[in-house]
N, C-alpha and C. Protein backbone atom coordinates (compact mmCIF):
# COMPACT_ATOMS: atom_id res chain seq x y z
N UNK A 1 192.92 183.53 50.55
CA UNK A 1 193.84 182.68 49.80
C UNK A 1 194.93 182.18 50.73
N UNK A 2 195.82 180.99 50.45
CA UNK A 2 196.37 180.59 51.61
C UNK A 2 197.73 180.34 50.46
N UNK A 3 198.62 179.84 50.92
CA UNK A 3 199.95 180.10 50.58
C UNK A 3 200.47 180.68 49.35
N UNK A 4 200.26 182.31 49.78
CA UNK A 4 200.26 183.23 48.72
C UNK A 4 201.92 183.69 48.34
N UNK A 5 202.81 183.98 47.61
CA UNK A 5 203.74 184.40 47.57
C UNK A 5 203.76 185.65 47.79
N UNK A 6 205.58 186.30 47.92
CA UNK A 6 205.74 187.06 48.81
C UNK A 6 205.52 188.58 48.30
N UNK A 7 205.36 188.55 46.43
CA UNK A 7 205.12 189.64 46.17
C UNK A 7 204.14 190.03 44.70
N UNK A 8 203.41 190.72 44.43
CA UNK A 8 203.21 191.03 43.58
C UNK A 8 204.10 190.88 42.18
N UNK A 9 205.09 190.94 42.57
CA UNK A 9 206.33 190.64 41.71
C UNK A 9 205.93 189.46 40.81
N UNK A 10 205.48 188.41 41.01
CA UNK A 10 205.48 187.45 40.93
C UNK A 10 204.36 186.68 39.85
N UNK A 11 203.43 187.63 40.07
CA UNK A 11 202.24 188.07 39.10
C UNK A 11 202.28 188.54 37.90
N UNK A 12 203.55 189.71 38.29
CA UNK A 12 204.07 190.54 36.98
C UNK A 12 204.37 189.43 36.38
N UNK A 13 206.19 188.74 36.83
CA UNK A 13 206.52 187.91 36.20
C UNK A 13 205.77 186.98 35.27
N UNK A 14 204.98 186.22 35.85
CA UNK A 14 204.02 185.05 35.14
C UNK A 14 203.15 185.62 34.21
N UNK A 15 202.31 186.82 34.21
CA UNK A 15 201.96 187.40 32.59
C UNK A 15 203.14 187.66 31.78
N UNK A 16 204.22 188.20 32.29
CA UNK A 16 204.97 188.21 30.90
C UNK A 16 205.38 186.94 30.40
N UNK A 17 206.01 185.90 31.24
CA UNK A 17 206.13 184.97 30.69
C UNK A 17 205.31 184.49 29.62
N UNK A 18 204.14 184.85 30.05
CA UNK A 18 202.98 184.15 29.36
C UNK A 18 202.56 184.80 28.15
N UNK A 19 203.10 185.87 27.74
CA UNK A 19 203.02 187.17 26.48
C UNK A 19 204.05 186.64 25.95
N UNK A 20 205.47 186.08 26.50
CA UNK A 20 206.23 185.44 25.95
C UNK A 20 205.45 184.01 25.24
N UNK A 21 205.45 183.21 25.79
CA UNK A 21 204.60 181.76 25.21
C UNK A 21 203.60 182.00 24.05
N UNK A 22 202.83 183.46 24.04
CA UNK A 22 201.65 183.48 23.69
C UNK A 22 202.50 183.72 22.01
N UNK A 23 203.44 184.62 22.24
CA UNK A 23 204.01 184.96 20.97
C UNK A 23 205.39 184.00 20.35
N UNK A 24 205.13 182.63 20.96
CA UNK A 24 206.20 181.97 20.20
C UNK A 24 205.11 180.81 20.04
N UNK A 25 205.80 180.24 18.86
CA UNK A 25 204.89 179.11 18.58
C UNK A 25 205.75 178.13 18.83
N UNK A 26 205.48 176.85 19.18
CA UNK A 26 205.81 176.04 19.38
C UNK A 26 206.15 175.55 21.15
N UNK A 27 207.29 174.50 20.98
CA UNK A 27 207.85 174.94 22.37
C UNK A 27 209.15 176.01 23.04
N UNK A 28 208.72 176.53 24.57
CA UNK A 28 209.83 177.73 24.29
C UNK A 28 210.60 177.09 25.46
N UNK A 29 211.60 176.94 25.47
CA UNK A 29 212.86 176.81 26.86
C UNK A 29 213.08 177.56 27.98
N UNK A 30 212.95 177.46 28.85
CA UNK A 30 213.04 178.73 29.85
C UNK A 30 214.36 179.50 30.33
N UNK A 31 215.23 179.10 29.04
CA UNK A 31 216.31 180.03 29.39
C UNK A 31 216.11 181.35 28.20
N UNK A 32 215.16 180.46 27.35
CA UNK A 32 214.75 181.29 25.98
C UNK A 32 213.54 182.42 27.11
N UNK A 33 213.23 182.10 27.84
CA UNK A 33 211.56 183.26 28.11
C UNK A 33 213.04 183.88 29.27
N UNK A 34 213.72 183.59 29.96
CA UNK A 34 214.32 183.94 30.98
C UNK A 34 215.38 185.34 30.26
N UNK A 35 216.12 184.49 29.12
CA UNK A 35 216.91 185.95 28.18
C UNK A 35 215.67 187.10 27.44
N UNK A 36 214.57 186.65 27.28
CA UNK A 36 213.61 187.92 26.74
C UNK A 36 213.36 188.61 27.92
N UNK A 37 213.38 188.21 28.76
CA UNK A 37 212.68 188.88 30.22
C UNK A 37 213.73 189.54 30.94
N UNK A 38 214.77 188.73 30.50
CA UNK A 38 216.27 189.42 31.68
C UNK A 38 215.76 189.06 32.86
N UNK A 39 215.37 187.62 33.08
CA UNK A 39 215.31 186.68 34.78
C UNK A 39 216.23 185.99 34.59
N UNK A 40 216.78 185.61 35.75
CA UNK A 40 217.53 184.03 36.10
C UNK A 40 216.31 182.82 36.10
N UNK A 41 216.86 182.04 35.08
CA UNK A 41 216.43 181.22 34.38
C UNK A 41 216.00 180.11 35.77
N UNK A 42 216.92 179.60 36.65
CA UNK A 42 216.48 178.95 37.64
C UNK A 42 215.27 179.73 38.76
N UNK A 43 214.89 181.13 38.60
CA UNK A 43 213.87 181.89 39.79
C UNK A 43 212.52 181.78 38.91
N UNK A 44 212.94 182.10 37.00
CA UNK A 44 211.66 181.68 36.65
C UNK A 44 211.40 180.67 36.68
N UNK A 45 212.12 179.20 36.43
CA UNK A 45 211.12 177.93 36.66
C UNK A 45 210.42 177.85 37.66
N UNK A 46 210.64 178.41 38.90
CA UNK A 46 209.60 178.38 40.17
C UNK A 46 208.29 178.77 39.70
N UNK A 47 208.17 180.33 38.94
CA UNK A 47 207.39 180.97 38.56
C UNK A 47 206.39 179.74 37.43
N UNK A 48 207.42 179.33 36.37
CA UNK A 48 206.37 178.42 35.54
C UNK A 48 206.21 176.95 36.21
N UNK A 49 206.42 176.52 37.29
CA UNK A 49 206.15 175.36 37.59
C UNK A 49 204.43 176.16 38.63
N UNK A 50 204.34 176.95 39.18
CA UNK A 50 202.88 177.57 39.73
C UNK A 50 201.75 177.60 38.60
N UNK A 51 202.06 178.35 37.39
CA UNK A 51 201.58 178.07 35.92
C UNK A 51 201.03 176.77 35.35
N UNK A 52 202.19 175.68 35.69
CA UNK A 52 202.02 174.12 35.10
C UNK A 52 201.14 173.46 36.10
N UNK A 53 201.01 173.99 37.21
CA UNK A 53 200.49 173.27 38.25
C UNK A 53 198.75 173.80 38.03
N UNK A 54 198.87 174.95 37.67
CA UNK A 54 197.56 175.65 37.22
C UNK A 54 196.44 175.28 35.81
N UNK A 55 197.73 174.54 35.03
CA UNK A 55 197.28 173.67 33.78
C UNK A 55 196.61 174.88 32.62
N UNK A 56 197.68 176.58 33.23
CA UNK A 56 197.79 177.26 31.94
C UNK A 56 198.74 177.11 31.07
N UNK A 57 200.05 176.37 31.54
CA UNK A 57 201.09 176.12 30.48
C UNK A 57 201.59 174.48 30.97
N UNK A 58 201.82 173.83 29.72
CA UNK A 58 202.33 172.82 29.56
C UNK A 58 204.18 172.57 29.82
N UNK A 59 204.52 171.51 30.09
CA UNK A 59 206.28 171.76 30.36
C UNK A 59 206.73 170.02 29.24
N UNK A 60 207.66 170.23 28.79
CA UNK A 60 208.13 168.99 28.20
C UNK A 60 209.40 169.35 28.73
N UNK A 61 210.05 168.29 29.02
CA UNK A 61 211.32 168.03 29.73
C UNK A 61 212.38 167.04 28.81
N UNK A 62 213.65 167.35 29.18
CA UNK A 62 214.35 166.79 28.18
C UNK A 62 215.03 167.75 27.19
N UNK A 63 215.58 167.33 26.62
CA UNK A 63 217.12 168.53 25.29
C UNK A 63 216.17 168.98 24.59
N UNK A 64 215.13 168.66 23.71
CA UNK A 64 214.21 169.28 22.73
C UNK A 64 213.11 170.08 23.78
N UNK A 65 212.83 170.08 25.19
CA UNK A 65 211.66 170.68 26.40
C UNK A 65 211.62 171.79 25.70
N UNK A 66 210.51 172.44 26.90
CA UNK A 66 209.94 173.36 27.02
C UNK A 66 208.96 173.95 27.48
N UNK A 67 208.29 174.86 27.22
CA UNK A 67 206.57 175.22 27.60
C UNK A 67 206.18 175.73 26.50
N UNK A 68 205.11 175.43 26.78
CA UNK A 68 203.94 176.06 25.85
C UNK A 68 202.42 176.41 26.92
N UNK A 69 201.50 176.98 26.17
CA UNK A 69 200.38 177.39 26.46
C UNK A 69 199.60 176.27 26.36
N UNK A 70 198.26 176.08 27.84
CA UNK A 70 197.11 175.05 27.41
C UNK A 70 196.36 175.49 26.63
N UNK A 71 195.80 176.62 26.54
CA UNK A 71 194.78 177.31 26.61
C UNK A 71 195.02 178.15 25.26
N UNK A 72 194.46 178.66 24.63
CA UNK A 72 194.39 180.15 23.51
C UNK A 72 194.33 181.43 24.71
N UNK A 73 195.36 182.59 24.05
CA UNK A 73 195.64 183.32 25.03
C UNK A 73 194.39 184.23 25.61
N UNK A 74 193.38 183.86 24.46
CA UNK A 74 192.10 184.78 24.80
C UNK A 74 191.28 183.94 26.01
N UNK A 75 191.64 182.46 26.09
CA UNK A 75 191.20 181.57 26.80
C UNK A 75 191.59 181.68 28.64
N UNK A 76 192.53 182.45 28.74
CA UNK A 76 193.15 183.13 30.06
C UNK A 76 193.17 184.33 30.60
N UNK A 77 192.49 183.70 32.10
CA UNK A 77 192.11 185.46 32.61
C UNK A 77 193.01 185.44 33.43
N UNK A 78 193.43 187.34 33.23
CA UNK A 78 194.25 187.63 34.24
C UNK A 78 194.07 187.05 35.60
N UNK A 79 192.69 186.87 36.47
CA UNK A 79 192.39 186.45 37.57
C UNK A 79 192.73 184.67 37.54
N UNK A 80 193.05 183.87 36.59
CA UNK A 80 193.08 182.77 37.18
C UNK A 80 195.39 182.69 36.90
N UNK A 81 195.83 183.59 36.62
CA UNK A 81 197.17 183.80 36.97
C UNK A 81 197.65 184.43 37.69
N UNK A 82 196.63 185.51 38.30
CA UNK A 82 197.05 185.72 39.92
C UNK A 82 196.02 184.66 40.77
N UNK A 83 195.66 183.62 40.92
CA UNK A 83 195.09 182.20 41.57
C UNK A 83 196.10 181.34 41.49
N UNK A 84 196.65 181.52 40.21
CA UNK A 84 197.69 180.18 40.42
C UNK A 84 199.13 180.84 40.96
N UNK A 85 199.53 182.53 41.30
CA UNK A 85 200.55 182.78 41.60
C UNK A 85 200.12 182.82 42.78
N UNK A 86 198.79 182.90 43.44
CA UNK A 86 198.33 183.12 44.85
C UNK A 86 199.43 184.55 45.09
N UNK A 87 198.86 185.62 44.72
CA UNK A 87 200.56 186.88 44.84
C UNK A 87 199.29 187.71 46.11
N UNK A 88 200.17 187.76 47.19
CA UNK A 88 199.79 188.63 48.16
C UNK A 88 199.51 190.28 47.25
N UNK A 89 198.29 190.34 47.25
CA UNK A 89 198.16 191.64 46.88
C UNK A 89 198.58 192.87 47.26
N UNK A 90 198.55 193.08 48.90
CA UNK A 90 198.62 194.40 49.34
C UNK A 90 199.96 193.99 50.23
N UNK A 91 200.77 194.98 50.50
CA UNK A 91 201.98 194.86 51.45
C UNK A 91 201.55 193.98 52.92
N UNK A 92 202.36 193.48 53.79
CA UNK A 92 202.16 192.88 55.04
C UNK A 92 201.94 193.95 55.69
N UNK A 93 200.49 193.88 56.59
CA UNK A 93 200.09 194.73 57.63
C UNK A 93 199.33 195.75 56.73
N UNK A 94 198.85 195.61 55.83
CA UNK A 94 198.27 196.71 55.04
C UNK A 94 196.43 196.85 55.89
N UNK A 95 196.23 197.58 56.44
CA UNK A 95 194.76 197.86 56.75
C UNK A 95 195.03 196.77 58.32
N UNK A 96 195.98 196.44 58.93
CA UNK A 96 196.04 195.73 59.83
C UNK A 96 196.32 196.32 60.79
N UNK A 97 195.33 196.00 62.45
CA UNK A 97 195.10 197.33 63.53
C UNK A 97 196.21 196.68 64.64
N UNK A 98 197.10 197.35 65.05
CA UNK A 98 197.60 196.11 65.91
C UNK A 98 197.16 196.66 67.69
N UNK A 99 197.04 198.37 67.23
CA UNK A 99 196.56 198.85 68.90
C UNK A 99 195.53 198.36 68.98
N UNK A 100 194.98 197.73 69.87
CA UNK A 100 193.73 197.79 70.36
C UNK A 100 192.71 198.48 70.95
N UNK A 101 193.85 199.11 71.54
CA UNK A 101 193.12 200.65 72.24
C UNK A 101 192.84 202.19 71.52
N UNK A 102 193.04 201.65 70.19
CA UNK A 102 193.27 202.66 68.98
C UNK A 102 191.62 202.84 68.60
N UNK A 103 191.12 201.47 68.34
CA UNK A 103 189.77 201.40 67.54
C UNK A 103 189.15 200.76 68.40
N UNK A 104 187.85 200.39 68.34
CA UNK A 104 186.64 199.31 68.53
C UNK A 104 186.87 198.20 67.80
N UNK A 105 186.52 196.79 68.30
CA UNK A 105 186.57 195.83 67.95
C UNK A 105 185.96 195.78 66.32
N UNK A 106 184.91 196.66 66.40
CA UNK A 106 183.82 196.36 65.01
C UNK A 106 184.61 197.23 64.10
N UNK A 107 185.44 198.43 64.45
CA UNK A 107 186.28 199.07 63.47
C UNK A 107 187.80 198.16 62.73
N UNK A 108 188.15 197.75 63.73
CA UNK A 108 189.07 196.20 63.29
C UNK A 108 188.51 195.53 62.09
N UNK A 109 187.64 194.86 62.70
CA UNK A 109 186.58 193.86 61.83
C UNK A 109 186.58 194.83 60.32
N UNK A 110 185.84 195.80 60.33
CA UNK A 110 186.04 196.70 59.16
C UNK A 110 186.72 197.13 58.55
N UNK A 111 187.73 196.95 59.02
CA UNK A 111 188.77 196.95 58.57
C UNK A 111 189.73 195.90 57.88
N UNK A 112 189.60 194.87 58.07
CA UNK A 112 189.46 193.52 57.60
C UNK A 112 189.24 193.40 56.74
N UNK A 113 187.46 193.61 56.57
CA UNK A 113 186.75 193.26 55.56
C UNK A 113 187.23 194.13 54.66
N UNK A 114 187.42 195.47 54.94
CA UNK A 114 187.24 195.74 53.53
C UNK A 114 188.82 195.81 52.80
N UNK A 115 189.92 195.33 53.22
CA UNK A 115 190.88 194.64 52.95
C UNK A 115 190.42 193.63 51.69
N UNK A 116 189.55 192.53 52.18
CA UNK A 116 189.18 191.41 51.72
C UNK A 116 188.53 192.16 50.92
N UNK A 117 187.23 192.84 50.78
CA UNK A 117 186.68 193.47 49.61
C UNK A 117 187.45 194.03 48.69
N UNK A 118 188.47 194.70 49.26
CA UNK A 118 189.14 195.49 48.29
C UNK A 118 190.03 194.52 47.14
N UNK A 119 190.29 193.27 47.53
CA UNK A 119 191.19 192.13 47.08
C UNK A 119 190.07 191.51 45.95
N UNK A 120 188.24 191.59 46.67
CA UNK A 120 187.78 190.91 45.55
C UNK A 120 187.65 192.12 44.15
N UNK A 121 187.71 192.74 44.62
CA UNK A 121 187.18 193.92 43.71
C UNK A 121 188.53 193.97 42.22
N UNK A 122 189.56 193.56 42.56
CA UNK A 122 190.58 193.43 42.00
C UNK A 122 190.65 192.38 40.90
N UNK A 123 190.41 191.11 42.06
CA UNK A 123 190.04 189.46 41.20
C UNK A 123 189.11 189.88 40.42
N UNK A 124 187.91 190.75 40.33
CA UNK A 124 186.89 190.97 39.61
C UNK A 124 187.56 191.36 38.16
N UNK A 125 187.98 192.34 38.37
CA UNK A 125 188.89 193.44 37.39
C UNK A 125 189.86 192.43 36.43
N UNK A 126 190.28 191.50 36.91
CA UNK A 126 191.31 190.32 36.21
C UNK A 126 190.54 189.66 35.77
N UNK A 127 189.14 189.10 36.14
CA UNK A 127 188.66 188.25 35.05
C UNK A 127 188.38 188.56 33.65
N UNK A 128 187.87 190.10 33.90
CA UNK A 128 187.40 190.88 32.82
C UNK A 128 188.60 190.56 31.49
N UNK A 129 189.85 190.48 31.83
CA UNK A 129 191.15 190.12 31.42
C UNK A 129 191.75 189.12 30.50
N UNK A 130 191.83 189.14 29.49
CA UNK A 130 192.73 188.03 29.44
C UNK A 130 194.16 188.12 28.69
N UNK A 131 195.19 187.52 28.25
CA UNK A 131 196.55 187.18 28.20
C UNK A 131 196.25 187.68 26.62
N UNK A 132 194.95 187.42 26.26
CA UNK A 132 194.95 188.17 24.37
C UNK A 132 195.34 189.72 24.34
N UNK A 133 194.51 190.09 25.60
CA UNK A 133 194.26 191.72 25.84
C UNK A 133 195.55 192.47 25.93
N UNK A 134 196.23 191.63 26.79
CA UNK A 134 197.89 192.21 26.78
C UNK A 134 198.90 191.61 25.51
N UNK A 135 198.68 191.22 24.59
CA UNK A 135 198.89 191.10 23.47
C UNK A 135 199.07 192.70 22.13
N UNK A 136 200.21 192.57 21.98
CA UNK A 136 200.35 193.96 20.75
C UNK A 136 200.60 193.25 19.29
N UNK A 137 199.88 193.48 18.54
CA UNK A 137 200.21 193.10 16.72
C UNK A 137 201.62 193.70 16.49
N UNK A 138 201.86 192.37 16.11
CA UNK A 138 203.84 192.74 15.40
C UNK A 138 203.52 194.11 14.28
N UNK A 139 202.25 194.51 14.12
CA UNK A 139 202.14 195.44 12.80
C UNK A 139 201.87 196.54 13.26
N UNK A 140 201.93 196.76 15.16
CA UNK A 140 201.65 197.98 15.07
C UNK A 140 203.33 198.65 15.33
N UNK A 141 203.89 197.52 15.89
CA UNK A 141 204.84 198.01 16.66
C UNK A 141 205.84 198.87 15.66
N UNK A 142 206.36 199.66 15.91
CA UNK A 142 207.82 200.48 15.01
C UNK A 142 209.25 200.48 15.96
């Protein structure tokens, strides 16, 4: 993946937002998803403009704006909102050899890969996913 952001963080953020959207009807303001969440309202628009660009949430602009959802929340997999947050999965340097004289070239390499495996194995796990799943009935809650 190529211009991934800097944290997992970021991933979090954008499902909740999106548990937010899922449970308001209409359009929601992002100072309205920003006070449910306790974000600064200007760090989440970054977050929902990656979203809008992804064409899981819609934006209307203007005094009446807002966002809303494209999609039905069952219609969204976790894996295509970590695609559109591009969120670096594992810390910088995670499985990364920098001695050379530590390993073999082919142990590097293997090391690599299974970095990269370990990342698909994850995306796998998120499709299975979607934004319904993290959804709770107002009837269970007390």
């Amino acid at each position: 993946m190529t211009d991934k952001v800097l944290s997992t963080r970021w991933f979090g953020m954008a499902l909740q937002s999106l548990i937010v959207l899922a449970e308001n009807e209409g359009l929601c303001p992002s100072g309205k998803i920003a006070e449910k969440l306790d974000y600064k309202s200007a760090f989440l628009r970054k977050i929902l403009t990656h979203l809008v660009k992804a064409g899981l949430i819609q934006a209307k602009e203007g005094r009446d704006g807002g966002y809303s959802l494209m999609k039905e929340p069952a219609d969204i997999t976790l894996a295509e909102v970590y695609d559109a947050m591009k969120a670096e999965l594992f810390p910088k340097g995670f499985l990364d050899v920098s001695s050379k004289e530590c390993f073999a070239p082919s142990t590097r390499v293997a090391l690599f890969e299974l970095r990269d495996e370990m990342e698909s194995w994850i995306v796998q796990g998120l499709e299975q996913k979607t934004i319904a799943d993290l959804l709770v009935e107002k009837t269970t809650l007390k």
